[in-house]
Protein backbone atom coordinates (compact mmCIF):
# COMPACT_ATOMS: atom_id res chain seq x y z
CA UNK A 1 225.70 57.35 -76.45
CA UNK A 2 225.86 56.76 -80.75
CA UNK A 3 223.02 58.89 -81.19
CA UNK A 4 222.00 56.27 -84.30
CA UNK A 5 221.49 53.65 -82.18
CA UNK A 6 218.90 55.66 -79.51
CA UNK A 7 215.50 53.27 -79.05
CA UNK A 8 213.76 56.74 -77.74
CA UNK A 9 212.01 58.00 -80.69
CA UNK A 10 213.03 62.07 -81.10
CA UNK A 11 210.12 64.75 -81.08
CA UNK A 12 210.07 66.29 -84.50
CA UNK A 13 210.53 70.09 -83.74
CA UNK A 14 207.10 72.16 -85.43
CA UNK A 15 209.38 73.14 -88.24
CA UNK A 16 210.56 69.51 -89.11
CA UNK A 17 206.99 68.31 -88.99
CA UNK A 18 205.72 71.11 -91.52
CA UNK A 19 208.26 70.29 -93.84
CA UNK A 20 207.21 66.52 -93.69
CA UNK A 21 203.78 67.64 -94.20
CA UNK A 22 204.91 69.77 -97.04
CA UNK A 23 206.82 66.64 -99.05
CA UNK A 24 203.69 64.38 -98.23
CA UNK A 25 201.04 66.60 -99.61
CA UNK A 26 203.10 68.90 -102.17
CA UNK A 27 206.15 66.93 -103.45
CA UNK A 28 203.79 64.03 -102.77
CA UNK A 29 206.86 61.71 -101.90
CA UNK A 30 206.29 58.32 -101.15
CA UNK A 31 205.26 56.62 -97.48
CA UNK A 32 208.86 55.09 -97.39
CA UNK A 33 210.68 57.86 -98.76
CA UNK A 34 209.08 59.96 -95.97
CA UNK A 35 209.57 56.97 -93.48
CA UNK A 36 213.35 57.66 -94.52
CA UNK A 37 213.52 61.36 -94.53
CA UNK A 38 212.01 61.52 -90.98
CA UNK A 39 214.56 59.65 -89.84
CA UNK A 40 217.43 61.24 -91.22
CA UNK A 41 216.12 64.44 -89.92
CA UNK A 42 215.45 63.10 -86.50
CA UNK A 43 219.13 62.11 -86.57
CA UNK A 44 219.81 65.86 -87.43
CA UNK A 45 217.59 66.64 -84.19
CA UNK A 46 219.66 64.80 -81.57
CA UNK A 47 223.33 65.90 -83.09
CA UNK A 48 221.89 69.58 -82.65
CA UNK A 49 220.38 69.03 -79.15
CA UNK A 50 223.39 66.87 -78.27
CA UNK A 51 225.80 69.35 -79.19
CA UNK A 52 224.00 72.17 -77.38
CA UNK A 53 222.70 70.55 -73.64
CA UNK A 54 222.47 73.17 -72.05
CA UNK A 55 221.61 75.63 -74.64
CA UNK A 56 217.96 77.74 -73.39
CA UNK A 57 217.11 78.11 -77.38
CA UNK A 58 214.38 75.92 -78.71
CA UNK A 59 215.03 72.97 -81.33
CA UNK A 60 213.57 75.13 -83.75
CA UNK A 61 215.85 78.07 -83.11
CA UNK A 62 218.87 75.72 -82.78
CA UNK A 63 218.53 74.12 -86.31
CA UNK A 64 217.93 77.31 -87.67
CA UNK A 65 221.08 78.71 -86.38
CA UNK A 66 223.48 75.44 -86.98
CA UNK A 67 226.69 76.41 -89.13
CA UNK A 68 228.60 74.81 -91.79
CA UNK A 69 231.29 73.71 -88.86
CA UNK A 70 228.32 72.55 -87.32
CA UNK A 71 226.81 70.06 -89.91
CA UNK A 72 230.53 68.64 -90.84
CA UNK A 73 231.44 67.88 -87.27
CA UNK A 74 227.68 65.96 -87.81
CA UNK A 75 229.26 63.85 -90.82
CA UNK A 76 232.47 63.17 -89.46
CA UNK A 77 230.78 61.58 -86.28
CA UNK A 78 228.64 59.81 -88.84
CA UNK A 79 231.23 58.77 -90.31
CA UNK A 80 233.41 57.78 -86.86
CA UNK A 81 230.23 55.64 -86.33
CA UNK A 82 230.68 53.04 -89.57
CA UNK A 83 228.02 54.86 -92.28
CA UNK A 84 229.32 54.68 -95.68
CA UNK A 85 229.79 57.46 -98.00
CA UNK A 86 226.90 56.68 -100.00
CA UNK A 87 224.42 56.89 -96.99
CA UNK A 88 226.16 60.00 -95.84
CA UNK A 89 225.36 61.67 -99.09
CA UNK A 90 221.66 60.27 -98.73
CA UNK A 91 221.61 62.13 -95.25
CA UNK A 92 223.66 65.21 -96.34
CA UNK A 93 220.88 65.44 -99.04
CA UNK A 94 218.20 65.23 -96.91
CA UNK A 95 219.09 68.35 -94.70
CA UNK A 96 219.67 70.47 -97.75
CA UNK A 97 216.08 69.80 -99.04
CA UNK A 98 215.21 70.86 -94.93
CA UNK A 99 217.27 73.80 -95.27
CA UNK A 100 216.17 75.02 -99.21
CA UNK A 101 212.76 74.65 -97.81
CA UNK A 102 214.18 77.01 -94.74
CA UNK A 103 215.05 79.45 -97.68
CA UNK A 104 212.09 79.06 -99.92
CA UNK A 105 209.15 79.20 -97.50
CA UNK A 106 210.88 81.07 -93.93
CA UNK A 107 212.69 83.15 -95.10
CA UNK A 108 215.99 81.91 -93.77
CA UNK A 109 219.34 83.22 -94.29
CA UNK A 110 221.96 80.38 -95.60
CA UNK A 111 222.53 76.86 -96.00
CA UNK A 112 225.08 75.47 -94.51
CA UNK A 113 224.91 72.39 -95.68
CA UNK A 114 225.88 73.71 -99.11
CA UNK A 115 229.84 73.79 -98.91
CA UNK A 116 229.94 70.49 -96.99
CA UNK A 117 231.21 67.18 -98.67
CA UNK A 118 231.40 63.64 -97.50
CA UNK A 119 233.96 60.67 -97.91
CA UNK A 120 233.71 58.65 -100.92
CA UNK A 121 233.12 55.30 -100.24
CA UNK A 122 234.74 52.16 -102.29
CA UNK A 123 231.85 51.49 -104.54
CA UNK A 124 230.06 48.46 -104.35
CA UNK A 125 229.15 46.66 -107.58
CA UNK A 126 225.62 45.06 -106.73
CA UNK A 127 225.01 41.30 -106.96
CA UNK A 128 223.37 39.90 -109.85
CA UNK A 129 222.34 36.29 -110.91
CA UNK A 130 223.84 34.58 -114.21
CA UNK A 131 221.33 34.22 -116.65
CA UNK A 132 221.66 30.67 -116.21
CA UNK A 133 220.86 31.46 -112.56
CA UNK A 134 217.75 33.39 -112.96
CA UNK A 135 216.62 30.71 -115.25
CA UNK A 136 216.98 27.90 -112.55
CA UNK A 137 215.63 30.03 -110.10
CA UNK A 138 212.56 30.97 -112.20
CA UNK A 139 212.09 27.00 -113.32
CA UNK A 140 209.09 25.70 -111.08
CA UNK A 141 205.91 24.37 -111.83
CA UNK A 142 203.56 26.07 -108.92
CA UNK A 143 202.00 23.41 -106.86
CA UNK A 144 199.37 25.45 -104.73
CA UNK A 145 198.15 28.81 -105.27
CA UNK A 146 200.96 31.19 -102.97
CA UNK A 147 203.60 29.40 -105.36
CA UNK A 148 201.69 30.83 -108.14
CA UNK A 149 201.63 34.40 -106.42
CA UNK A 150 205.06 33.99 -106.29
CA UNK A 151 206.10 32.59 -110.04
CA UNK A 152 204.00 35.80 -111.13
CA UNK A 153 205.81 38.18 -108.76
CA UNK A 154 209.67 36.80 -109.64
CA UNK A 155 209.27 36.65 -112.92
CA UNK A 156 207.56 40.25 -112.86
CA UNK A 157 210.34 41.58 -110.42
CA UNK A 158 213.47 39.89 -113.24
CA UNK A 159 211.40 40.48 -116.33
CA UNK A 160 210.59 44.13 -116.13
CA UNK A 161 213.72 45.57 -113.44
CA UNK A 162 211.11 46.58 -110.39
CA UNK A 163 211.48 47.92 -107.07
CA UNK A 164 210.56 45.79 -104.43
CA UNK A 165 208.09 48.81 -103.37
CA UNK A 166 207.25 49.33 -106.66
CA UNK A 167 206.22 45.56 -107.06
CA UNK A 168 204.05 44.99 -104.18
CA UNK A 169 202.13 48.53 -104.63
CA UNK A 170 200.99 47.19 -107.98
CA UNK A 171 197.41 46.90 -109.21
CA UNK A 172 195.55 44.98 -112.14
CA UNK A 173 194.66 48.14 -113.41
CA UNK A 174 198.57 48.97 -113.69
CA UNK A 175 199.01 46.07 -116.37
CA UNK A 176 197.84 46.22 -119.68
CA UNK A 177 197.82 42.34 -121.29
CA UNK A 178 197.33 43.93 -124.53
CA UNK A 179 200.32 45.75 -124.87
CA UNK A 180 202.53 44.02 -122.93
CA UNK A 181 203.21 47.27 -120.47
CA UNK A 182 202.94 47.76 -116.46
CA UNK A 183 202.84 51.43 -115.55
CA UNK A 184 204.80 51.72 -112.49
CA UNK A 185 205.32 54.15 -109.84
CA UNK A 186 208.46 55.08 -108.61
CA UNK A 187 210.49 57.14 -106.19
CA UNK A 188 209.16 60.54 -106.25
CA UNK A 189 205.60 59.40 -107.40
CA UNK A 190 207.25 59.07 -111.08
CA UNK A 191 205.51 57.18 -113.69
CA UNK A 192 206.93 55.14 -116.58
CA UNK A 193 205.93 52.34 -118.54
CA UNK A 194 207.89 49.30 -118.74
CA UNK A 195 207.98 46.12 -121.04
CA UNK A 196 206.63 42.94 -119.66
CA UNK A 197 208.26 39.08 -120.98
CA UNK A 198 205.80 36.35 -121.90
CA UNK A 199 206.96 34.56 -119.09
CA UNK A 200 205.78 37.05 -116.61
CA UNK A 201 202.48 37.72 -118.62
CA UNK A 202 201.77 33.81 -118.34
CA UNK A 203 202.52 33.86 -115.06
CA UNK A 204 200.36 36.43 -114.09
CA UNK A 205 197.41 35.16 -116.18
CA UNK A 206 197.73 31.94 -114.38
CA UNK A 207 197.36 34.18 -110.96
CA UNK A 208 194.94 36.76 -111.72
CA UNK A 209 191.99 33.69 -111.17
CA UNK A 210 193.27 32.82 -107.87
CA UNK A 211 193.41 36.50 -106.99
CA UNK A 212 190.04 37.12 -107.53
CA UNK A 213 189.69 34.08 -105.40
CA UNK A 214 191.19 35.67 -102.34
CA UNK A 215 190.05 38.73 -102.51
CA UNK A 216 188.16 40.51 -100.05
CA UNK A 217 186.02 43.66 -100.36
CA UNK A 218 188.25 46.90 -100.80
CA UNK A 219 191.36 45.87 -101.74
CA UNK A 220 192.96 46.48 -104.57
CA UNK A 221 196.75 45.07 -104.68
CA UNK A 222 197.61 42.72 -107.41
CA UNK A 223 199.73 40.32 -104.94
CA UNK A 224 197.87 39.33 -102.11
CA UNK A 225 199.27 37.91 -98.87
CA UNK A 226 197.85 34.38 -97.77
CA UNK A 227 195.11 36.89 -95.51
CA UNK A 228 194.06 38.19 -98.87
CA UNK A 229 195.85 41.50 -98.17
CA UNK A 230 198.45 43.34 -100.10
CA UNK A 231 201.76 41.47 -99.75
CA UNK A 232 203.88 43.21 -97.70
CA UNK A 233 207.74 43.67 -98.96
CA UNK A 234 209.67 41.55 -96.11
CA UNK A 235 206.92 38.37 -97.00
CA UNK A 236 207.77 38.93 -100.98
CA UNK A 237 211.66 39.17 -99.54
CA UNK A 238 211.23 36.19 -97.16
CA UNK A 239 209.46 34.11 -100.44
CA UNK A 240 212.34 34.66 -102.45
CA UNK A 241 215.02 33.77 -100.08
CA UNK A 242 212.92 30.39 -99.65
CA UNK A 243 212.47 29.84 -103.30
CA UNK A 244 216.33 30.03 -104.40
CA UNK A 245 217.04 27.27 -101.67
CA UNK A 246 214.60 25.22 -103.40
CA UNK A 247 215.64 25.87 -106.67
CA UNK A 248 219.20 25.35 -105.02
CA UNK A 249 220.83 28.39 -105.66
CA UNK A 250 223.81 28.90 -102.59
CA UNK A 251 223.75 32.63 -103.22
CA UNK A 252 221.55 34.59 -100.78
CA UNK A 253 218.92 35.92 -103.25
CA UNK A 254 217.72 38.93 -102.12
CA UNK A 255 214.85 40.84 -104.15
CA UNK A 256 216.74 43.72 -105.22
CA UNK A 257 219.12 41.19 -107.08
CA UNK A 258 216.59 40.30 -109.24
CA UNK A 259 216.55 44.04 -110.57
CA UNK A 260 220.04 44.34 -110.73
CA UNK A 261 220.34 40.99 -112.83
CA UNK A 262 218.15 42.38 -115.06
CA UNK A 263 220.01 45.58 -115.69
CA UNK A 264 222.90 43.38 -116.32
CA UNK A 265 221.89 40.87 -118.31
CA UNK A 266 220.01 43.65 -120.75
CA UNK A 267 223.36 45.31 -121.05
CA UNK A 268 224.86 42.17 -121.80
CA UNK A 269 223.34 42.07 -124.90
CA UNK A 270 222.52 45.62 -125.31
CA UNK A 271 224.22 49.14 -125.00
CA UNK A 272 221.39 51.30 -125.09
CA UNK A 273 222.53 52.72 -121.43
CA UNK A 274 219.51 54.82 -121.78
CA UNK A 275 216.92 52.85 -122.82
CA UNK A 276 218.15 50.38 -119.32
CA UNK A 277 218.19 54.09 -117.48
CA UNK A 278 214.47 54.55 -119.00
CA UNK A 279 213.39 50.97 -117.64
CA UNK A 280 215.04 51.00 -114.34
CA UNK A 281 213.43 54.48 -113.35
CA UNK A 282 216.91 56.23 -112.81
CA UNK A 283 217.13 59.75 -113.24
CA UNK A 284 220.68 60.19 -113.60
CA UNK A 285 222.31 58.07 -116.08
CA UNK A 286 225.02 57.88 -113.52
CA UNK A 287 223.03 55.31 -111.43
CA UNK A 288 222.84 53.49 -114.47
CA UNK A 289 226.25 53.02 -115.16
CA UNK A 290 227.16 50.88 -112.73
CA UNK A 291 225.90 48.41 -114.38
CA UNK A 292 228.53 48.76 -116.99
CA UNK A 293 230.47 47.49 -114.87
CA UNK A 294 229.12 44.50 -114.24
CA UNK A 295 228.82 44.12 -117.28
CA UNK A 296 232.63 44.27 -118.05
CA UNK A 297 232.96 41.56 -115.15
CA UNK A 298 230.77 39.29 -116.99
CA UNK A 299 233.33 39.78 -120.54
CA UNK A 300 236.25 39.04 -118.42
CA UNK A 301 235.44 36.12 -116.83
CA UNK A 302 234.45 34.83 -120.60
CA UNK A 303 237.64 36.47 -121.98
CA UNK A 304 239.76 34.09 -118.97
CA UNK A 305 237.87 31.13 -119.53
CA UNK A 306 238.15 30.93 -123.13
CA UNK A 307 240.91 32.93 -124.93
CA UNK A 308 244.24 30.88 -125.44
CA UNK A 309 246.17 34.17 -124.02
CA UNK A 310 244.21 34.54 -121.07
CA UNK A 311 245.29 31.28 -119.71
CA UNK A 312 247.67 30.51 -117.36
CA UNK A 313 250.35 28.11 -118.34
CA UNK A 314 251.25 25.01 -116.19
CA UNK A 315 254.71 24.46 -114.89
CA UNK A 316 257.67 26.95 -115.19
């Protein structure tokens, strides 16, 4: 059986769950980061139990003891099984944090994870709207209060280059009118402050009264679900998907295009790769640099369209 596609949920060995423990109350990751790492490591569980059936040693004992040959006969099933390079690394990554913490805190021997490498992957450019795009899909005149939750939270999510957790974990307090600034909270419980459009400040001014409207003792979240609860990320998804349909947009609009299309179009008319790595919350300049390339995309299809030498000539 593809142990990635077992419904049984695995049982955490003691030294797994500390180490969960340890990145929720020291490293003080994030509930879907951890929902993420768990995973991954639960995957690392059933390779090493899998691989050792009859083996008397505990789960704890077994991990402890797995060897490099061990972990890349893990990856190249992995990868046998259709995951791409990119969420290979994500897992390979994940069981060298398991095993530094091994090193750091048990007093275990090596890693051996370290000398292990996966297959590159093709990579992927991600999809981004035109600007003319965002602009139609952004172009609506709320007619009840949910599409004015949702003008606020699109034009928040393309204005200012959000994560989709990032955007519905917001709260008033996290926007200052002022200034013009939202300090968000991103992967790794990083802060930064990022620059918010007119548009989206409108938007959200026009919201806030309807808010306090709906809103029920306790709660906090700036985007509220039709209960009066904090919107959860497959409804703000699900909204979007339904609003670019309406707005007649054919592409399937998804809400981490909305961040990419802002990366983009900033680079389009900017090539301050940092200042884009600053907003976007990236802390390698690397992840930012994809973006380049759509960028480059966008300058050829201008360059093909319009210069005389790009043109393909008609006949023989």
């Amino acid at each position: 059986m593809n142990p990635l596609h077992e419904k049984q949920k695995t049982v955490l060995p003691p030294v797994l769950g500390q180490y969960l423990t340890y990145l929720r109350d020291t490293r003080r990751l994030a509930t879907l980061t951890l929902v993420s790492y768990e995973h991954d490591l639960a995957t690392l569980v059933r390779f090493t139990v899998q691989k050792h059936p009859d083996d008397s040693r505990t789960p704890d004992d077994l991990l402890r003891q797995l060897q490099t040959s061990d972990i890349r006969y893990f990856i190249a099933r992995l990868h046998g099984s259709g995951l791409s390079g990119r969420s290979l690394a994500r897992m390979l990554s994940v069981w060298r944090g398991f095993y530094r913490y091994l090193i750091r805190y048990h007093h275990h021997g090596d890693d051996p994870c370290q000398s292990v490498r996966v297959p590159k992957s093709a990579q992927k450019l991600p999809n981004a709207l035109s600007p003319d795009e965002a602009a139609q899909l952004l172009t609506f005149k709320p007619t009840d209060p949910l599409a004015t939750r949702d003008l606020a939270m699109f034009e928040l999510f393309y204005g200012s280059g959000l994560r989709l957790a990032e955007l519905a974990s917001l709260q008033p307090a996290n926007i200052d009118f002022n200034q013009g600034m939202a300090r968000i909270t991103g992967k790794g419980s990083k802060t930064r402050l990022v620059p918010i459009g007119k548009q989206a400040l409108q938007a959200l001014q026009a919201w806030l009264p309807i808010r306090a409207a709906m809103l029920p003792p306790g709660e906090t979240a700036l985007f509220l679900s039709q209960q009066g609860r904090r919107i959860h990320t497959r409804t703000i998804a699900l909204r979007l998907k339904q609003r670019a349909l309406l707005q007649g947009l054919d592409n399937n609009v998804h809400p981490h295009a909305l961040r990419h299309s802002f990366a983009s179009h900033l680079l389009q008319s900017s090539s301050d790769l940092r200042a884009v790595q600053e907003m976007l919350g990236h802390s390698s300049i690397r992840s930012t640099q994809v973006y380049t390339h759509l960028d480059f995309q966008h300058l050829t299809k201008i360059y093909d369209q319009a210069h005389p030498r790009a043109k393909k000539k008609g006949g023989k």
